[in-house]
C-alpha atoms as a PDB file:
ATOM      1  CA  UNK A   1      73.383  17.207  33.970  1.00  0.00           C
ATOM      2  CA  UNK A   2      71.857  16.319  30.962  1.00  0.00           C
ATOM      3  CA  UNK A   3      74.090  13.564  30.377  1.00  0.00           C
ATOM      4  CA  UNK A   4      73.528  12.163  33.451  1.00  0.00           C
ATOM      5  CA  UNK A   5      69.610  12.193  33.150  1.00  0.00           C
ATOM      6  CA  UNK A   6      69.928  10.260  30.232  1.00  0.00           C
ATOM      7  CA  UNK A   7      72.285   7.425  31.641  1.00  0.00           C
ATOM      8  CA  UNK A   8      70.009   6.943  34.469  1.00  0.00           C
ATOM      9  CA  UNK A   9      67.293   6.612  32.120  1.00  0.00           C
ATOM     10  CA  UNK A  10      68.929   4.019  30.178  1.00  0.00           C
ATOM     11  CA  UNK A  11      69.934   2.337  33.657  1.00  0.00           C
ATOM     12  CA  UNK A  12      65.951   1.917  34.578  1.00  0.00           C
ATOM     13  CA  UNK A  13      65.010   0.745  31.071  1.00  0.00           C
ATOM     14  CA  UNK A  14      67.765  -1.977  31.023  1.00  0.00           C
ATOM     15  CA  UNK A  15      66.278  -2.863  34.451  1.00  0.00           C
ATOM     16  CA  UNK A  16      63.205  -3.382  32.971  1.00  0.00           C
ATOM     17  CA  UNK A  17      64.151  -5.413  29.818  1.00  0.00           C
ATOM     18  CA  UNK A  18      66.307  -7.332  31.121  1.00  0.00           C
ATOM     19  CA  UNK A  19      65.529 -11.038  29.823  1.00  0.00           C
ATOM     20  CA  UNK A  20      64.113  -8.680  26.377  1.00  0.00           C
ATOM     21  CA  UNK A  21      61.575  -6.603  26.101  1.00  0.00           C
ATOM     22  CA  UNK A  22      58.295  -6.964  27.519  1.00  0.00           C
ATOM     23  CA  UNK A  23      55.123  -7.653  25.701  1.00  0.00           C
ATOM     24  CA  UNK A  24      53.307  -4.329  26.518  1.00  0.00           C
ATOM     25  CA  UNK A  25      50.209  -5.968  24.983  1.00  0.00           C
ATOM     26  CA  UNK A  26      48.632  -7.990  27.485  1.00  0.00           C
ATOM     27  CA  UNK A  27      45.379 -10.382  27.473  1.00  0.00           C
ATOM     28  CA  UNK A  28      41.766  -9.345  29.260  1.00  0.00           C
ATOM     29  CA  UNK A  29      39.746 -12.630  29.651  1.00  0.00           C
ATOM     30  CA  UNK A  30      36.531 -11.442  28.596  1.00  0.00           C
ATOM     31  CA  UNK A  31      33.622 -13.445  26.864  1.00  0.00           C
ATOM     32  CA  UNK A  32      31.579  -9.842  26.087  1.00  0.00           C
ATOM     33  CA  UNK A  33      31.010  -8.945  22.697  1.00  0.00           C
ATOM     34  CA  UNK A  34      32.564  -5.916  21.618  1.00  0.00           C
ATOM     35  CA  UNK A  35      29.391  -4.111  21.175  1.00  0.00           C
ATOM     36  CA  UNK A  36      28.758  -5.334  24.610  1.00  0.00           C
ATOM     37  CA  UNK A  37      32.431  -4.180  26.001  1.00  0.00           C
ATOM     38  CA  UNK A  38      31.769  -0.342  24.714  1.00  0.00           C
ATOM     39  CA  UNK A  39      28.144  -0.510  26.337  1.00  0.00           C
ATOM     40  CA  UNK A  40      29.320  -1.371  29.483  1.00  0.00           C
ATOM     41  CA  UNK A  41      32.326   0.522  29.380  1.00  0.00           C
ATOM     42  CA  UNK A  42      34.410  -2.551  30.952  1.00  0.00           C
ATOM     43  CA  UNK A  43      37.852  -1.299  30.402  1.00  0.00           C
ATOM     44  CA  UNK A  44      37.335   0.802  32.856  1.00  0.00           C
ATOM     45  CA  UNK A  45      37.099  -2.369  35.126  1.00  0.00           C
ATOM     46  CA  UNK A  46      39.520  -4.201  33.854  1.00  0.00           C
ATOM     47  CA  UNK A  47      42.615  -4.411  36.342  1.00  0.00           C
ATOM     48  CA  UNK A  48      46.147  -5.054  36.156  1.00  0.00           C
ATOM     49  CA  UNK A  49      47.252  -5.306  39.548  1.00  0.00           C
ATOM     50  CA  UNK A  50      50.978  -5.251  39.421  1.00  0.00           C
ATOM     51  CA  UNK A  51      53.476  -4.107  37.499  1.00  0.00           C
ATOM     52  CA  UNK A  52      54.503  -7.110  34.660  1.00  0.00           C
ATOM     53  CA  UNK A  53      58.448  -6.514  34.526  1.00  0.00           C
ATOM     54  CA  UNK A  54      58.487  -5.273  38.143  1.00  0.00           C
ATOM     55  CA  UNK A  55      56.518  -7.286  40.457  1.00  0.00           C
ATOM     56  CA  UNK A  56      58.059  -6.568  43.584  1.00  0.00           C
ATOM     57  CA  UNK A  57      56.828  -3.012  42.943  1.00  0.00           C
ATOM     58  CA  UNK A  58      58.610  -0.109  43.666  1.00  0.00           C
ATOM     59  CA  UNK A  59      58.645   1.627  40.310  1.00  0.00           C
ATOM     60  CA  UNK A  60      56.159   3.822  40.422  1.00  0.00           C
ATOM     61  CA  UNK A  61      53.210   1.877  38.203  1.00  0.00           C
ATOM     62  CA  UNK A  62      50.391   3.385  37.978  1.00  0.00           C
ATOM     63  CA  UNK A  63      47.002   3.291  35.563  1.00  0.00           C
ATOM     64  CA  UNK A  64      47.447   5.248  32.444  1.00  0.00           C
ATOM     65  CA  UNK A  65      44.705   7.127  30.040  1.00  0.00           C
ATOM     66  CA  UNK A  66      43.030   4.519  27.862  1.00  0.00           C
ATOM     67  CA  UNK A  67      43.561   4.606  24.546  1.00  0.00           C
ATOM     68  CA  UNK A  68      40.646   4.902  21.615  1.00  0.00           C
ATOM     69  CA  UNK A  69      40.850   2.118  18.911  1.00  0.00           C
ATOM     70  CA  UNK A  70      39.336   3.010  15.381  1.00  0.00           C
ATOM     71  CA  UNK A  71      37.062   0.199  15.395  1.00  0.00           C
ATOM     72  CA  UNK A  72      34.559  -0.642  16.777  1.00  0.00           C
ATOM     73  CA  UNK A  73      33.105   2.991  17.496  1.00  0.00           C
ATOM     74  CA  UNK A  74      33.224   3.768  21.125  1.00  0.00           C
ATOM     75  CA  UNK A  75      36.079   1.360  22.131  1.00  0.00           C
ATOM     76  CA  UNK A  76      38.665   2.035  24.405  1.00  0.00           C
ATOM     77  CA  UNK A  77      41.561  -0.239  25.737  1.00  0.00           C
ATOM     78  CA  UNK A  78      42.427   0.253  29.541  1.00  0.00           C
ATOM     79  CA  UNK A  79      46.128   0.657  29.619  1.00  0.00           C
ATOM     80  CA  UNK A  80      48.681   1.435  32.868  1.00  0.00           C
ATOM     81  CA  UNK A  81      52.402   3.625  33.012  1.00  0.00           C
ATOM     82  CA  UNK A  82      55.474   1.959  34.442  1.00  0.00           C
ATOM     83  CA  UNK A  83      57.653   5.310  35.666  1.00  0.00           C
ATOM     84  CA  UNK A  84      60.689   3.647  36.028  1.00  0.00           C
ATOM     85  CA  UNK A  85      60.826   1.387  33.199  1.00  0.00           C
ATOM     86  CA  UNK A  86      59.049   4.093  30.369  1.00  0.00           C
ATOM     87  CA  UNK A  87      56.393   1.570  29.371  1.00  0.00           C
ATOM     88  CA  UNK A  88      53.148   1.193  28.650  1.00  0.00           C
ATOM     89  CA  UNK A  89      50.571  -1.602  29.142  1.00  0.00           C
ATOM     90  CA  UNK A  90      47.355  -2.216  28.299  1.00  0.00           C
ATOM     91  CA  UNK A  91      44.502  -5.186  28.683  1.00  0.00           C
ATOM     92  CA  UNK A  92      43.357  -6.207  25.085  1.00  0.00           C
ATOM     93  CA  UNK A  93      39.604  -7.931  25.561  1.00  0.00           C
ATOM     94  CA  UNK A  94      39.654 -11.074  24.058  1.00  0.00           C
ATOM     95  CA  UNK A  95      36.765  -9.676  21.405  1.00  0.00           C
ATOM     96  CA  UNK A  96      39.342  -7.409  19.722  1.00  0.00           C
ATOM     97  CA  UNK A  97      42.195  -8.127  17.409  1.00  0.00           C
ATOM     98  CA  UNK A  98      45.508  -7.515  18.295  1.00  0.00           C
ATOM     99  CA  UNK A  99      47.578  -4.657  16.059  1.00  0.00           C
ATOM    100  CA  UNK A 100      44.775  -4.427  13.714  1.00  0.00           C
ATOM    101  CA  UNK A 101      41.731  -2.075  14.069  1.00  0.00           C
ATOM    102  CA  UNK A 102      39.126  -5.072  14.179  1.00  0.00           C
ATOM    103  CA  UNK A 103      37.375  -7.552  15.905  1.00  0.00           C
ATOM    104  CA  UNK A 104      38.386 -11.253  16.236  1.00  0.00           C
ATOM    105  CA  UNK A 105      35.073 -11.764  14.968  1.00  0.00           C
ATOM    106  CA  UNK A 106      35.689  -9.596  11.826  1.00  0.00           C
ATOM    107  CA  UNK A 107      38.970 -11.464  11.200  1.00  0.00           C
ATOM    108  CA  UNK A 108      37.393 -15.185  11.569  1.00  0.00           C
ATOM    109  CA  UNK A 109      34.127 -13.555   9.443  1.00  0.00           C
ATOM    110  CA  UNK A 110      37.211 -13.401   6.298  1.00  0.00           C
ATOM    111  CA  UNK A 111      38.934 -16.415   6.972  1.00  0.00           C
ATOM    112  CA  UNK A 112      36.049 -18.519   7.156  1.00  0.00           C
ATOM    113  CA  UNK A 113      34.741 -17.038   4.232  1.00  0.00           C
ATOM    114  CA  UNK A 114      37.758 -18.506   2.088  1.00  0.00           C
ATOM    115  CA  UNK A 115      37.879 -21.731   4.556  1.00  0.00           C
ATOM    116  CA  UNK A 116      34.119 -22.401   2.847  1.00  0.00           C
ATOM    117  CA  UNK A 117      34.596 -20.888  -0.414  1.00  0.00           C
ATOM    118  CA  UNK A 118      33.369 -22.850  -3.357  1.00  0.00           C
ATOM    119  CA  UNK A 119      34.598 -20.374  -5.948  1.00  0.00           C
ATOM    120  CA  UNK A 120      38.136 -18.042  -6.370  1.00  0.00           C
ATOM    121  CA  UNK A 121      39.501 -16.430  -3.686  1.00  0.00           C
ATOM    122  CA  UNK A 122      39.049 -13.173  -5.972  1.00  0.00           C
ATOM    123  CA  UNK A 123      35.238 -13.688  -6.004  1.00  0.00           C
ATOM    124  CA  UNK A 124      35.346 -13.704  -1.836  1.00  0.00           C
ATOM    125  CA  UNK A 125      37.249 -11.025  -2.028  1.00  0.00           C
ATOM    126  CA  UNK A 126      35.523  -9.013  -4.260  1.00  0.00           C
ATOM    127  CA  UNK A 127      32.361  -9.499  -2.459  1.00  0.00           C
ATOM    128  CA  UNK A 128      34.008  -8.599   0.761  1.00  0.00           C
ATOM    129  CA  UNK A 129      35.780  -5.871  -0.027  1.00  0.00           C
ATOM    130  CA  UNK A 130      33.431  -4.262  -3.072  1.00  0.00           C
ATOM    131  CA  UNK A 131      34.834  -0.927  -2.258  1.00  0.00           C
ATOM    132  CA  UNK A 132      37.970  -1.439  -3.369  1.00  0.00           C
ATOM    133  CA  UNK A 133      39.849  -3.103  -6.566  1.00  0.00           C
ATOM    134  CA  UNK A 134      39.944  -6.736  -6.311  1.00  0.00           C
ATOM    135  CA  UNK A 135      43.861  -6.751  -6.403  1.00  0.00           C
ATOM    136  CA  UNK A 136      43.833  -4.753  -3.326  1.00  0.00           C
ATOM    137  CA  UNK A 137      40.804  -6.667  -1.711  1.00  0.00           C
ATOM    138  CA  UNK A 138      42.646  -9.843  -2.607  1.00  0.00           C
ATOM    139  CA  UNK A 139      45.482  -8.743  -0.260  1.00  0.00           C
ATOM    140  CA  UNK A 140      43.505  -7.444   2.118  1.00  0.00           C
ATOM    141  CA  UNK A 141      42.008 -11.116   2.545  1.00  0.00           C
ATOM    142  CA  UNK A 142      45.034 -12.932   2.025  1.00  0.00           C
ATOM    143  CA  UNK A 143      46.628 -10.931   4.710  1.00  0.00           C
ATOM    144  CA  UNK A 144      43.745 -12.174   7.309  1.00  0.00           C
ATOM    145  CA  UNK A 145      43.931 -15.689   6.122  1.00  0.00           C
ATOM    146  CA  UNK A 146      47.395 -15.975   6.386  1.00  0.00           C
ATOM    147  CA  UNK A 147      47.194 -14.856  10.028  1.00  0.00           C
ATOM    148  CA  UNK A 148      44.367 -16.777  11.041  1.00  0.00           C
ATOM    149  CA  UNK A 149      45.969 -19.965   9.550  1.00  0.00           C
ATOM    150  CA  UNK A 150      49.256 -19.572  11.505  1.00  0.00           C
ATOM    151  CA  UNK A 151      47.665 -19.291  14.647  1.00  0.00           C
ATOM    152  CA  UNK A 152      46.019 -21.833  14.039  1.00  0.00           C
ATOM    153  CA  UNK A 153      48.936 -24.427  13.618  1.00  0.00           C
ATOM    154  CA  UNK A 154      51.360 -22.351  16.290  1.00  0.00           C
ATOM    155  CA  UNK A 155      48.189 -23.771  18.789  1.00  0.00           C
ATOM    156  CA  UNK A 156      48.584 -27.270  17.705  1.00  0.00           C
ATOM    157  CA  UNK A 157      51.849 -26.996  18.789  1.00  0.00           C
ATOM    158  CA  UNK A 158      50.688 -25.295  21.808  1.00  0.00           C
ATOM    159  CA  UNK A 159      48.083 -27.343  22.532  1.00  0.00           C
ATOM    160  CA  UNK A 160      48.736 -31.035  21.495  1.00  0.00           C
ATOM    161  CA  UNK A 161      46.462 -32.696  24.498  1.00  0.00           C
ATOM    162  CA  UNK A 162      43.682 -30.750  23.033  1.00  0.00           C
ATOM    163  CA  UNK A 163      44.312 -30.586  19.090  1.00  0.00           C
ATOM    164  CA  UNK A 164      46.244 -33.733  18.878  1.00  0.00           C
ATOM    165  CA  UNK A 165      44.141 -35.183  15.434  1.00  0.00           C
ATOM    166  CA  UNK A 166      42.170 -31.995  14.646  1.00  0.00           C
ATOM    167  CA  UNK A 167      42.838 -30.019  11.620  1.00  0.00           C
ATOM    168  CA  UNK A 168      44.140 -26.517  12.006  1.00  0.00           C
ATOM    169  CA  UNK A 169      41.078 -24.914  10.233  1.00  0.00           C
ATOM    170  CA  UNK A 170      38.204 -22.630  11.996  1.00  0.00           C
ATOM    171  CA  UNK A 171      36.014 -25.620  11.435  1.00  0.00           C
ATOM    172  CA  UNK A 172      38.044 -28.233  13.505  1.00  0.00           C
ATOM    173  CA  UNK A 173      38.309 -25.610  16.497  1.00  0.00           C
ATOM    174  CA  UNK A 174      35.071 -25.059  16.823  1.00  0.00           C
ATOM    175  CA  UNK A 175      34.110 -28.616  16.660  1.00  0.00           C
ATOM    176  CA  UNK A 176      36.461 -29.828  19.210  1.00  0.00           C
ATOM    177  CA  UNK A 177      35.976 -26.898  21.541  1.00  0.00           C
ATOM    178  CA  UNK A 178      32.023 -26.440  20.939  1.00  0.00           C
ATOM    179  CA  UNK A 179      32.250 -23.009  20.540  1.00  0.00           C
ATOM    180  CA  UNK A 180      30.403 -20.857  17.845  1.00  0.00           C
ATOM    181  CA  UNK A 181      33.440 -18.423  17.572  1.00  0.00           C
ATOM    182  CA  UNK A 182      36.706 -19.560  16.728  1.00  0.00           C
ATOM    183  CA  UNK A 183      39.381 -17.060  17.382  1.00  0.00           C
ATOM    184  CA  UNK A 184      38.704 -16.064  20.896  1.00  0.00           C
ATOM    185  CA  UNK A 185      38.336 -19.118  21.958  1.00  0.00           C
ATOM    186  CA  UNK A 186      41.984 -19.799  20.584  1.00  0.00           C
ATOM    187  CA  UNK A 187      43.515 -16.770  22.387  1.00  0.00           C
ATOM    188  CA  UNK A 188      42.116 -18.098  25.597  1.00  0.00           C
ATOM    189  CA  UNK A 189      43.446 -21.611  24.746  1.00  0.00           C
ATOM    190  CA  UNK A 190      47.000 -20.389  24.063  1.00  0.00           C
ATOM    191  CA  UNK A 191      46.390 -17.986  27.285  1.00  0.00           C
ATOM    192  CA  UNK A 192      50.062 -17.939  28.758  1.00  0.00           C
ATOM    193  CA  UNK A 193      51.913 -18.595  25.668  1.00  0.00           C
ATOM    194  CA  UNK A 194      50.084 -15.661  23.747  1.00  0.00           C
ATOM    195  CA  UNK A 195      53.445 -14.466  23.414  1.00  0.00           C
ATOM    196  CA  UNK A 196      54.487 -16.910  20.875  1.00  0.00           C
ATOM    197  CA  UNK A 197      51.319 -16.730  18.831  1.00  0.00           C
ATOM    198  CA  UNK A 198      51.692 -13.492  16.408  1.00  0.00           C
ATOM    199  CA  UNK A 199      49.001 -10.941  15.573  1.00  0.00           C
ATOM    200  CA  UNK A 200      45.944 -11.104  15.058  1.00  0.00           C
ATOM    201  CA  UNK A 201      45.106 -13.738  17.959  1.00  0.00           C
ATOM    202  CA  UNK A 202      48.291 -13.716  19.765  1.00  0.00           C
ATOM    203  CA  UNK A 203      50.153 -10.938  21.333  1.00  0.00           C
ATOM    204  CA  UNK A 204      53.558 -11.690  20.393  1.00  0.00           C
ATOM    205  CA  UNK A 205      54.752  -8.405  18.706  1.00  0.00           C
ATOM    206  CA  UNK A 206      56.323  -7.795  14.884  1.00  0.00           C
ATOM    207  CA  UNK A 207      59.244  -8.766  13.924  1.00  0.00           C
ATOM    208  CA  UNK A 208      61.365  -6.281  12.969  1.00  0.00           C
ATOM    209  CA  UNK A 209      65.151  -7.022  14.606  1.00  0.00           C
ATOM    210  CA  UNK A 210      67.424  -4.866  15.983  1.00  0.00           C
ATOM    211  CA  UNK A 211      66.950  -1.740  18.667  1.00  0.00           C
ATOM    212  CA  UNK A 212      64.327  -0.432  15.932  1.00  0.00           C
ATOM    213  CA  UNK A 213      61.724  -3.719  16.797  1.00  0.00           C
ATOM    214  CA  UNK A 214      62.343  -2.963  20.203  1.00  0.00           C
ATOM    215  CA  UNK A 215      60.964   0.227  20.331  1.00  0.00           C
ATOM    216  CA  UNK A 216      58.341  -0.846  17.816  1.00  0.00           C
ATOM    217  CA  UNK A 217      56.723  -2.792  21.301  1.00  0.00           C
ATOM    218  CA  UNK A 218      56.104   0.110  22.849  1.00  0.00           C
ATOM    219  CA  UNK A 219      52.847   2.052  22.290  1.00  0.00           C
ATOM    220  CA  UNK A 220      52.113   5.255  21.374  1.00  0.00           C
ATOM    221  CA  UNK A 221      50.389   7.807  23.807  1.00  0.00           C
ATOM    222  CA  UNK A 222      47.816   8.902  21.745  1.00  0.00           C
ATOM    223  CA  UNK A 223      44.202   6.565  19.241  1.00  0.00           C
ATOM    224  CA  UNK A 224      45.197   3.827  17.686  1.00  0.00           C
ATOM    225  CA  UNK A 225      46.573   4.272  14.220  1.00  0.00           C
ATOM    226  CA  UNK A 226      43.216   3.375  11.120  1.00  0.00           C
END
């Protein structure tokens, strides 16, 4: 009997994945703050109306217990079940970053700290990061800037009728898209191909290969890891 659970198990999730596995990270278009999204409480608003790998319905999806993130204080991230498929989704507001315990606006605060830097890359860091050794703080930054500048060029590539001529820097977003912050306004830009932008501004998930990466897209029931 057992057995039989089990193969019917792996029947539904193959139904699901089919085509791959889904992103179970998805976007909430949201222009609040994130001091601003805890106040208000607005994941409990946000809505995710049908299921994403079964739209005709049918497999019992249904809204799930939010899950805490680490940072900012007080933030939650609304999040639904799919029965038959064992997956989890949630709405990411566009204010937070995506598999890291941060804001967007933390992330763009680093990389447009070195983007502007006059001096070593160790002396941002260090200022940054004073708690720390510099080595460490060094990584810490690189590890942000490196992010931040692949996005970046993956939405130039995205996005030619709008970044056709601009250079793939903080600087050149905001000037071409007026905005005063950066990174959201590239996750709303990329909107429907957030998929092939990675972490922090896009959704796509790590790449790890193998039946091991898959089940590294789905999320865990309980806060998100510091």
């Amino acid at each position: 009997m057992g057995l039989a659970r089990d193969t019917e198990k792996g029947k539904a999730r193959d139904g699901a994945y089919r085509g791959g596995p889904p992103v179970v990270q998805l976007r909430h278009a949201s222009q609040l703050t994130s001091e601003e999204y805890v106040k208000q409480r607005a994941w409990e608003s946000a809505s995710l109306e049908q299921c994403p790998v079964h739209p005709e319905g049918g497999c019992g999806f249904a809204r799930h217990t939010a899950y805490a993130r680490v940072e900012p204080p007080g933030m939650f991230v609304a999040r639904w079940y799919c029965k038959q498929g064992h997956v989890t989704f949630s709405l990411l507001p566009d204010c937070l970053a995506s598999r890291l315990s941060s804001t967007l606006g933390a992330v763009e605060q680093v990389a447009s700290a070195v983007e502007q830097r006059e001096t070593s890359i160790e002396v941002v860091a260090a200022k940054l990061r004073p708690d720390i050794e510099v080595q460490g703080a060094v990584r810490w930054v690189r590890r942000r800037v490196v992010a931040v500048a692949i996005a970046l060029k993956v939405l130039k590539g995205l996005r030619p009728d709008v970044f056709c001529g601009v250079a793939p820097t903080l600087g050149g977003v905001r000037a071409v898209l007026d905005v005063a912050d950066a990174l959201p306004a590239v996750r709303a830009n990329a909107d429907a191909q957030l998929k092939a932008m990675p972490p922090y501004v896009g959704l796509g998930g790590r790449d790890r290969g193998g039946d091991r990466g898959q089940r590294g897209r789905q999320q865990g029931v309980g806060a998100d890891p510091p």
